[in-house]
Protein backbone atom coordinates (compact mmCIF):
# COMPACT_ATOMS: atom_id res chain seq x y z
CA UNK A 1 94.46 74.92 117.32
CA UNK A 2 92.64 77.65 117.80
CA UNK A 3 90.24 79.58 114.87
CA UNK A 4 91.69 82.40 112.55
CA UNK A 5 90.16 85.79 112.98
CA UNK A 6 87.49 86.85 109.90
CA UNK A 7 88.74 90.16 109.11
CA UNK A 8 85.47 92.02 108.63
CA UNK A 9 84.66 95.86 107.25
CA UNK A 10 82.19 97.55 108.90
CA UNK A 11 78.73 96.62 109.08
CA UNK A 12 77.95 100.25 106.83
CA UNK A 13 80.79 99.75 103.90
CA UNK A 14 79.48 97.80 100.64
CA UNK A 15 81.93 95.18 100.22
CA UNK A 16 84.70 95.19 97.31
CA UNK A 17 86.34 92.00 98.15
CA UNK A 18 85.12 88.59 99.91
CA UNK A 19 87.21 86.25 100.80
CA UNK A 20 85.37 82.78 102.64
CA UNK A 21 87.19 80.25 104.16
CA UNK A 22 89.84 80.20 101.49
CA UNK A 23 93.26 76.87 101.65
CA UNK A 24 95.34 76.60 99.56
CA UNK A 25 98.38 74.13 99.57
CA UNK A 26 100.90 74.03 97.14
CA UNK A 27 102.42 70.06 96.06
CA UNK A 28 105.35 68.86 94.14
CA UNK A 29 106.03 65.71 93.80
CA UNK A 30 105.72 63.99 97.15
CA UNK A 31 105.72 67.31 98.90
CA UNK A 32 103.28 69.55 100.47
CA UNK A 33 103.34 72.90 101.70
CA UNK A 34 100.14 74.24 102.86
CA UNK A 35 100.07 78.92 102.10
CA UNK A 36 96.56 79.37 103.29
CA UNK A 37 94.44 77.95 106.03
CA UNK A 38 90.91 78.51 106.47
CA UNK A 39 91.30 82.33 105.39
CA UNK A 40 88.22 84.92 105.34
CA UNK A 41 88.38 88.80 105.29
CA UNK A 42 85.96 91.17 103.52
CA UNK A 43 87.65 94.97 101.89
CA UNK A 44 85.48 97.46 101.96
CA UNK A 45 84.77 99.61 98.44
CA UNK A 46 87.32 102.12 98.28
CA UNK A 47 89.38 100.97 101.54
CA UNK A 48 93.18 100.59 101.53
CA UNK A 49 93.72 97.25 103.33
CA UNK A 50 97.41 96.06 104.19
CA UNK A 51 98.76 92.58 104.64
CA UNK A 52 101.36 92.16 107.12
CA UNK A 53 103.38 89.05 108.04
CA UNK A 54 106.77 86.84 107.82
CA UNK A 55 107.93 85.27 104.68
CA UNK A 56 105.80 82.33 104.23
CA UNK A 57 102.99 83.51 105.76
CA UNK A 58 100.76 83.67 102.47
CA UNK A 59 100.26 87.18 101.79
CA UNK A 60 101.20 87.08 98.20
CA UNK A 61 99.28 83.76 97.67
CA UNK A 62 96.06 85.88 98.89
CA UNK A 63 96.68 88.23 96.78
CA UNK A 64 97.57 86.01 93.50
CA UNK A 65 94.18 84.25 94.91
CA UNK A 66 92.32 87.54 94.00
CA UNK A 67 94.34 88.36 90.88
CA UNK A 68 92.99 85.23 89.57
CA UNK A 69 96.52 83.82 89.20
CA UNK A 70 95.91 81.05 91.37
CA UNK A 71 92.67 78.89 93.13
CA UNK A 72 92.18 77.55 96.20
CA UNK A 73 91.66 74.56 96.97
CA UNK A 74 88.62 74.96 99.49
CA UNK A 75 86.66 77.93 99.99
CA UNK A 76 85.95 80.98 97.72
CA UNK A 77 87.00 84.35 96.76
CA UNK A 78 84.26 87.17 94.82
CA UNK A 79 84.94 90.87 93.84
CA UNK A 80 81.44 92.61 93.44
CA UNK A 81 79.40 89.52 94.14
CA UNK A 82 80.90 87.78 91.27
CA UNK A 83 83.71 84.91 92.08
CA UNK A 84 86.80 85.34 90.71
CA UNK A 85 87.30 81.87 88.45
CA UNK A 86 90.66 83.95 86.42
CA UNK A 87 92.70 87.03 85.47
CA UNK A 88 90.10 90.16 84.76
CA UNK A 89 90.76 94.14 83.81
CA UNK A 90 88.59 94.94 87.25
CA UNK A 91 91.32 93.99 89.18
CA UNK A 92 95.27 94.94 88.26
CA UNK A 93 98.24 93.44 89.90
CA UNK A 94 101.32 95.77 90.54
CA UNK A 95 104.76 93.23 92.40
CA UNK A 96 108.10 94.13 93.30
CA UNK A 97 109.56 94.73 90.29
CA UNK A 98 108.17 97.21 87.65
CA UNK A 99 107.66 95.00 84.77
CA UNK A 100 108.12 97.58 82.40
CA UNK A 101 108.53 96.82 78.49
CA UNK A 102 112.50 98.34 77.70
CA UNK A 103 111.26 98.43 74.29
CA UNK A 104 108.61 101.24 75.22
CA UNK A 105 108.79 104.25 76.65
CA UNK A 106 107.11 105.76 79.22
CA UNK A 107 104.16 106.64 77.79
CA UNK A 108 104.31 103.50 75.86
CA UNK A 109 103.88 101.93 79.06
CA UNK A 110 101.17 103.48 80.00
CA UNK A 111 99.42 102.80 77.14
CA UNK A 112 99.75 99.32 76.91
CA UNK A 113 96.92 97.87 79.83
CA UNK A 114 94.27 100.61 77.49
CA UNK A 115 95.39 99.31 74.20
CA UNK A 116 93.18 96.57 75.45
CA UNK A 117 89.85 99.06 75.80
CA UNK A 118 88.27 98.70 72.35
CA UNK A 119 86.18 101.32 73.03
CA UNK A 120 88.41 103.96 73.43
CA UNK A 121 90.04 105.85 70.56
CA UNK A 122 93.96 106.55 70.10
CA UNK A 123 93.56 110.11 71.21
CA UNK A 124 91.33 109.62 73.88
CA UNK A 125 94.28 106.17 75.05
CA UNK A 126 97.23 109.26 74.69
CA UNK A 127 94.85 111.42 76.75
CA UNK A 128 94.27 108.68 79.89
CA UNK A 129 97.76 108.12 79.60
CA UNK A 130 98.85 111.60 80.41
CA UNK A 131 96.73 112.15 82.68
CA UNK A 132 98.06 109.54 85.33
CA UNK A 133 101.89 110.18 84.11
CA UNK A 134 100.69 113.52 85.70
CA UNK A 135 99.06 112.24 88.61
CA UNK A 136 102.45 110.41 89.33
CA UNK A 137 104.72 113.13 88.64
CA UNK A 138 106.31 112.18 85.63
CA UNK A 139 104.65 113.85 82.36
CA UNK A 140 108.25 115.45 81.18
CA UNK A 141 109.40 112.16 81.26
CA UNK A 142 106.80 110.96 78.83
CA UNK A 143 109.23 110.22 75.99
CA UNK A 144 111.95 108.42 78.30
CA UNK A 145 112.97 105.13 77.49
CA UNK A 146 113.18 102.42 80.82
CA UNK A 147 117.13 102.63 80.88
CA UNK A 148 117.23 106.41 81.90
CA UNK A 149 114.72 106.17 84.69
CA UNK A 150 115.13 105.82 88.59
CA UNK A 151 114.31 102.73 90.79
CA UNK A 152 111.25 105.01 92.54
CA UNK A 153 110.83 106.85 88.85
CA UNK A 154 109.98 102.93 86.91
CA UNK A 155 107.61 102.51 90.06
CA UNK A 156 105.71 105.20 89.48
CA UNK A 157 104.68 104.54 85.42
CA UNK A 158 104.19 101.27 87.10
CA UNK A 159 101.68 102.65 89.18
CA UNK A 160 100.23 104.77 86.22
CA UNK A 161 99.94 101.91 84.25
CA UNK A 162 98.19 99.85 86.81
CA UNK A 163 96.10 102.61 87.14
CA UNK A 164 95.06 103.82 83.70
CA UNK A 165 92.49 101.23 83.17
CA UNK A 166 90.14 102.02 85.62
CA UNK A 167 90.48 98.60 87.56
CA UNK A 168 87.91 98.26 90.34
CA UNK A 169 90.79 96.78 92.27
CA UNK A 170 94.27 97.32 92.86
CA UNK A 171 96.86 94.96 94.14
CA UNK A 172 100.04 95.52 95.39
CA UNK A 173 102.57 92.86 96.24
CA UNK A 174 105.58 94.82 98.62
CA UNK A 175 105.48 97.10 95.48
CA UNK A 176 108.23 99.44 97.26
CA UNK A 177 110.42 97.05 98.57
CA UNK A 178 113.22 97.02 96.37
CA UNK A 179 113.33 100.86 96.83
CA UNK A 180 115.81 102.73 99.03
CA UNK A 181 114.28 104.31 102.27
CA UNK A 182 113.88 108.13 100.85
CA UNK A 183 112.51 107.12 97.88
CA UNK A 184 109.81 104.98 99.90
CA UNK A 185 108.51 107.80 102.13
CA UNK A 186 108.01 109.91 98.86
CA UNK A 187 106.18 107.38 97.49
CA UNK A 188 104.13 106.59 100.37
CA UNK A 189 103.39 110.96 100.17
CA UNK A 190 102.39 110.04 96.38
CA UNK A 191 100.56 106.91 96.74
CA UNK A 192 98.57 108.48 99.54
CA UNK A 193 97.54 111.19 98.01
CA UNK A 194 96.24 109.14 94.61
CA UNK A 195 94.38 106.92 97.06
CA UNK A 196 92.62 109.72 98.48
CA UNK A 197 91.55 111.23 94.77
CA UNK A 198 90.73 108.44 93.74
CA UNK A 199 89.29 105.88 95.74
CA UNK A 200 90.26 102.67 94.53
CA UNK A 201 89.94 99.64 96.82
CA UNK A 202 93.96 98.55 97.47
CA UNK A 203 94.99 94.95 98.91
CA UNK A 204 99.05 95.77 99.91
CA UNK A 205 101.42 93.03 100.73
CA UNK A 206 104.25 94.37 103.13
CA UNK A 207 107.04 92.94 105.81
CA UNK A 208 107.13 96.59 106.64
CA UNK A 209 104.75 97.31 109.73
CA UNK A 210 105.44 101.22 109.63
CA UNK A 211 104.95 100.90 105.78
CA UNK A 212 101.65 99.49 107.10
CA UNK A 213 100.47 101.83 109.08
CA UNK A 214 101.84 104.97 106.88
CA UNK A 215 99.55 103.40 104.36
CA UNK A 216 96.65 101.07 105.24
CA UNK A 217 92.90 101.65 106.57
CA UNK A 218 93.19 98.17 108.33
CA UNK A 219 96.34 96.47 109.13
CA UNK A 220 95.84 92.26 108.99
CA UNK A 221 98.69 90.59 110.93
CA UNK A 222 99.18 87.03 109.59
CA UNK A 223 100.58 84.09 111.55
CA UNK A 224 103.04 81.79 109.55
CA UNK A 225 102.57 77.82 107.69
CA UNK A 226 99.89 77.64 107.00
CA UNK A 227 98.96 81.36 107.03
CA UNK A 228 95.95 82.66 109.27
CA UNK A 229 94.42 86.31 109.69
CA UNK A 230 95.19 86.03 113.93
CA UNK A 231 94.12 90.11 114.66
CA UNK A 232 93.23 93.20 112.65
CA UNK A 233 94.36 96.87 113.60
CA UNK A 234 92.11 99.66 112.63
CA UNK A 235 94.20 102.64 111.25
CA UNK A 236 92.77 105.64 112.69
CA UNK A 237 94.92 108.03 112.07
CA UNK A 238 95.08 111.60 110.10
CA UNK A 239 96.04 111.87 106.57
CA UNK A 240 98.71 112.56 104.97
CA UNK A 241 100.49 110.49 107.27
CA UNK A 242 104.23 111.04 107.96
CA UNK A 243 105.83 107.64 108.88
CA UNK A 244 108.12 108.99 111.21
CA UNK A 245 105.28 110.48 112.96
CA UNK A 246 105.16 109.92 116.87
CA UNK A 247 101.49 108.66 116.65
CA UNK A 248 102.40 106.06 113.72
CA UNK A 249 105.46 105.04 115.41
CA UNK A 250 103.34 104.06 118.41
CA UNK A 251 100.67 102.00 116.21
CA UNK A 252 103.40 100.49 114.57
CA UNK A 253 104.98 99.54 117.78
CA UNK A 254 101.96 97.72 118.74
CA UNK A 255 101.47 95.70 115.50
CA UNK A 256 105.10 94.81 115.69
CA UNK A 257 104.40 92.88 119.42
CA UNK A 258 101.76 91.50 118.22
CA UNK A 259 103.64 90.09 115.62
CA UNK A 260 106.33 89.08 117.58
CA UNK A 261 103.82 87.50 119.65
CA UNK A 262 102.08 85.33 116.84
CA UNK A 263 105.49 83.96 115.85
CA UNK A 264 106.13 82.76 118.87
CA UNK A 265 103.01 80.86 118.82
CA UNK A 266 101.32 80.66 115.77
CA UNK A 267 98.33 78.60 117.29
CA UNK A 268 97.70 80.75 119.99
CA UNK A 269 94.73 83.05 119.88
């Protein structure tokens, strides 16, 4: 077999995120199925890095592994120099589905992950809030209740939630997959554009290698049971990026052979 790549930033970027020869295999009962084999990959401060690979392959696992939701069984994973031993408010998890409370509304939502900030005041909670229902488009829908809102409109107070805090890092697990295809390539406009305000270091799960690309700094292709990091694409490419760009389409196409070629034969190099 032969090794996994380490999926390194550059040599100049602090590091946000270290993962070091990180297993994990999941048991029940007499069973086994290994997720993660001999993983390492560092994410740069402020970088958008995206996971791409079949079902299977481990991505989420990773990510749960930096969430704090899960442990590995060998190896190690640190945010900031500090290793992650659980669940912290530097690092906020956004999946699939929105989550939101029905009981809430919008800005109720919002509020929630800073109704955990002691140190800030009602007002100054209401004032966070708004600002990042802004930032996502949706302050006149402040008083809406979860029932009257949009696939791509609960995604984005998702987003705003996950965001209000101020978490160091933010983790996305195929976040716009439920999503129908002209609602994604807004998002991706939106998402982009909050990335490049603010800055915050993003791990992104995706089966979608043009979502990928449209999105990510680095691209890390995965190979399947147990999962490896076999190559790493550097995304070098304008933004705004328009995923049915020419140059994107190209990238993409490349990834996507790659892939191909890793299923094929996940222990080749």
């Amino acid at each position: 077999m032969t090794e996994p790549v380490a999926a390194k930033i550059s040599a100049t970027d602090a590091v946000k995120i270290a993962v070091e020869h990180v297993s994990k295999t999941f048991r029940g009962g007499t069973r086994e199925v290994p997720a993660l084999s001999d993983v390492s990959l560092t994410v740069g401060d402020g970088e958008f890095v995206c996971l791409v690979g079949p079902s299977g392959c481990g991505k989420s696992t990773l990510l749960n592994l930096i969430a704090g939701l899960e442990f590995p069984d060998t190896g190690q994973v640190s945010v900031d120099g500090q290793r992650v031993t659980g669940p912290g408010r530097d690092r906020m998890v956004m999946f699939q589905e929105a989550a939101l409370f029905p009981w809430r509304n919008v800005i109720g939502n919002v509020l929630f992950g800073l109704e955990l900030k002691p140190n800030l005041d009602a007002a100054a909670r209401r004032e966070t809030a708004e600002f990042y229902l802004r930032m996502v488009g949706l302050e006149s829908f402040r008083d809406a209740f979860v029932h009257e809102l949009s696939g791509g409109m609960k995604q984005r107070v998702a987003l705003a939630r996950a965001l209000a805090p101020n978490p160091r890092v933010l983790l996305m697990d195929e976040p716009f997959g439920a999503l129908d295809a002209l609602t994604r390539e807004q998002l991706y406009q939106d998402l982009q554009r909050i990335w490049q305000e603010r800055r915050k270091t993003i791990v992104f799960v995706t089966h979608n290698v043009r979502e990928a690309v449209c999105l990510g700094d680095r691209v890390l292709v995965f190979s399947p049971h147990p999962g490896r990091v076999r190559e790493e694409f550097r995304i070098d490419l304008p933004r705004p990026r328009d995923l049915n760009g020419v140059d994107l389409a190209r990238r993409a196409g490349e990834i996507t052979q790659a892939l191909k070629a890793h299923l094929a034969n996940p222990d080749a190099a």
